[in-house]
Protein backbone atom coordinates (compact mmCIF):
# COMPACT_ATOMS: atom_id res chain seq x y z
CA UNK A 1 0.00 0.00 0.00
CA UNK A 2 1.20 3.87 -0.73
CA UNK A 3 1.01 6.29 1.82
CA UNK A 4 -0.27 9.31 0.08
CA UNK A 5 -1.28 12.63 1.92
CA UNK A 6 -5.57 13.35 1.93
CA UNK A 7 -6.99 16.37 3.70
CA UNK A 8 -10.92 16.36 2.74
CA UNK A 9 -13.55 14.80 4.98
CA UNK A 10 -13.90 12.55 1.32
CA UNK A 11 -10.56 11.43 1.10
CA UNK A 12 -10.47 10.15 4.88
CA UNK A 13 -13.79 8.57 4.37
CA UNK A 14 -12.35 6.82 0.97
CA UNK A 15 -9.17 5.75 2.61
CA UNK A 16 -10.75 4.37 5.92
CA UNK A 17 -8.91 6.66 7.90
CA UNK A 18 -10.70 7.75 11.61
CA UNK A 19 -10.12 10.44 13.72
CA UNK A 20 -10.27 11.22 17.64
CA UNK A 21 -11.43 14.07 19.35
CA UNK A 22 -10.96 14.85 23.22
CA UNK A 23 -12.02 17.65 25.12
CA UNK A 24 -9.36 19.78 26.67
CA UNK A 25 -11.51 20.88 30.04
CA UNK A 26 -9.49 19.06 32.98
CA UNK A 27 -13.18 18.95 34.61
CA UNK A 28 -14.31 16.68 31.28
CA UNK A 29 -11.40 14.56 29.56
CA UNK A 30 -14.21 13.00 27.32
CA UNK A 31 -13.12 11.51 24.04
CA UNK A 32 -14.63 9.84 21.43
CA UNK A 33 -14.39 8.67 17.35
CA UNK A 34 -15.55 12.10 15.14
CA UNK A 35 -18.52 11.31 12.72
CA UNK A 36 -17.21 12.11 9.55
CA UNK A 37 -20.33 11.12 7.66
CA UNK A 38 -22.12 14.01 9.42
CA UNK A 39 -19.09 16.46 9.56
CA UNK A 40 -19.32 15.72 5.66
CA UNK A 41 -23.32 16.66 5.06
CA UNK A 42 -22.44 19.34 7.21
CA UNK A 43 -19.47 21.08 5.52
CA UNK A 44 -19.40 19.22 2.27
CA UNK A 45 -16.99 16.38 1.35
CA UNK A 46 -14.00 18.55 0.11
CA UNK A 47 -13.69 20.36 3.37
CA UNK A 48 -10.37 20.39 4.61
CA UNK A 49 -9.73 17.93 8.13
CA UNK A 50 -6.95 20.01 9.64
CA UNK A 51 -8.12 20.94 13.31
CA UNK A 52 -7.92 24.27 12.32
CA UNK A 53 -10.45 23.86 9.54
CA UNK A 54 -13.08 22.35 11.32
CA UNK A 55 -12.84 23.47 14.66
CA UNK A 56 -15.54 26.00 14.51
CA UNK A 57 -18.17 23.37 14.26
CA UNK A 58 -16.93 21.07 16.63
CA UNK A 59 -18.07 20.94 20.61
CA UNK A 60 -17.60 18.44 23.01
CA UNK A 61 -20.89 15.94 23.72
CA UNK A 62 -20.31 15.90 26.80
CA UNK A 63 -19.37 19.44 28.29
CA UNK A 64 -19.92 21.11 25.26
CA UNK A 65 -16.53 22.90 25.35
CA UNK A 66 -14.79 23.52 22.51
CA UNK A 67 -11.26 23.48 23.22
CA UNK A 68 -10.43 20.02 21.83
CA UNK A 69 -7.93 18.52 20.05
CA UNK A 70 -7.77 15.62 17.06
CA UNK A 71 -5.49 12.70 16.74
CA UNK A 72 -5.96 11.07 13.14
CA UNK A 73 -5.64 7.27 12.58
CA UNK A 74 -4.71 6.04 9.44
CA UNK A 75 -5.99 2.73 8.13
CA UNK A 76 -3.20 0.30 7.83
CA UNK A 77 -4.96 -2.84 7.27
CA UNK A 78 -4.93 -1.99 3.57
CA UNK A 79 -8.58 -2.74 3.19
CA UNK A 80 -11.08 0.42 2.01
CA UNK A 81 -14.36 0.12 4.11
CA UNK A 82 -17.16 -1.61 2.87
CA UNK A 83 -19.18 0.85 0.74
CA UNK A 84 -15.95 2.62 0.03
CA UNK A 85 -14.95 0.72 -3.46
């Protein structure tokens, strides 16, 4: 498999890749996977996923803070999601 750099909500759903957001209130700590179907009929599938781009829409579920932060996971099992062909 190539690694290849994607930015778009589209290109992360295409490659299988997930993403992790966690809210930065000390009182909170929640995490969880982001929905990148919904962030995608929300801002449209060639919206940038740098934290930067989306962060404006983002809150936590919890607390509903919105200092947060993003760790992306790449898929590595080579495989492209069902539905994803």
């Amino acid at each position: 498999m190539t690694w290849r750099y994607t930015n778009s909500i589209d290109d992360w759903l295409e490659d299988g890749t997930t993403a992790t957001t966690w809210c930065h209130n000390p009182k909170c700590g929640h995490r969880g996977l982001l929905d990148l179907e919904a962030l995608k009929r929300r801002l449209g599938g060639q919206h940038g996923m740098l934290l930067h781009e989306i962060k404006q829409v983002l809150k936590c579920s919890k607390c509903g803070g919105k200092e947060l932060g993003m760790t992306r996971q790449p898929n590595t099992t080579g495989s492209v999601p069902a539905g994803r062909r």
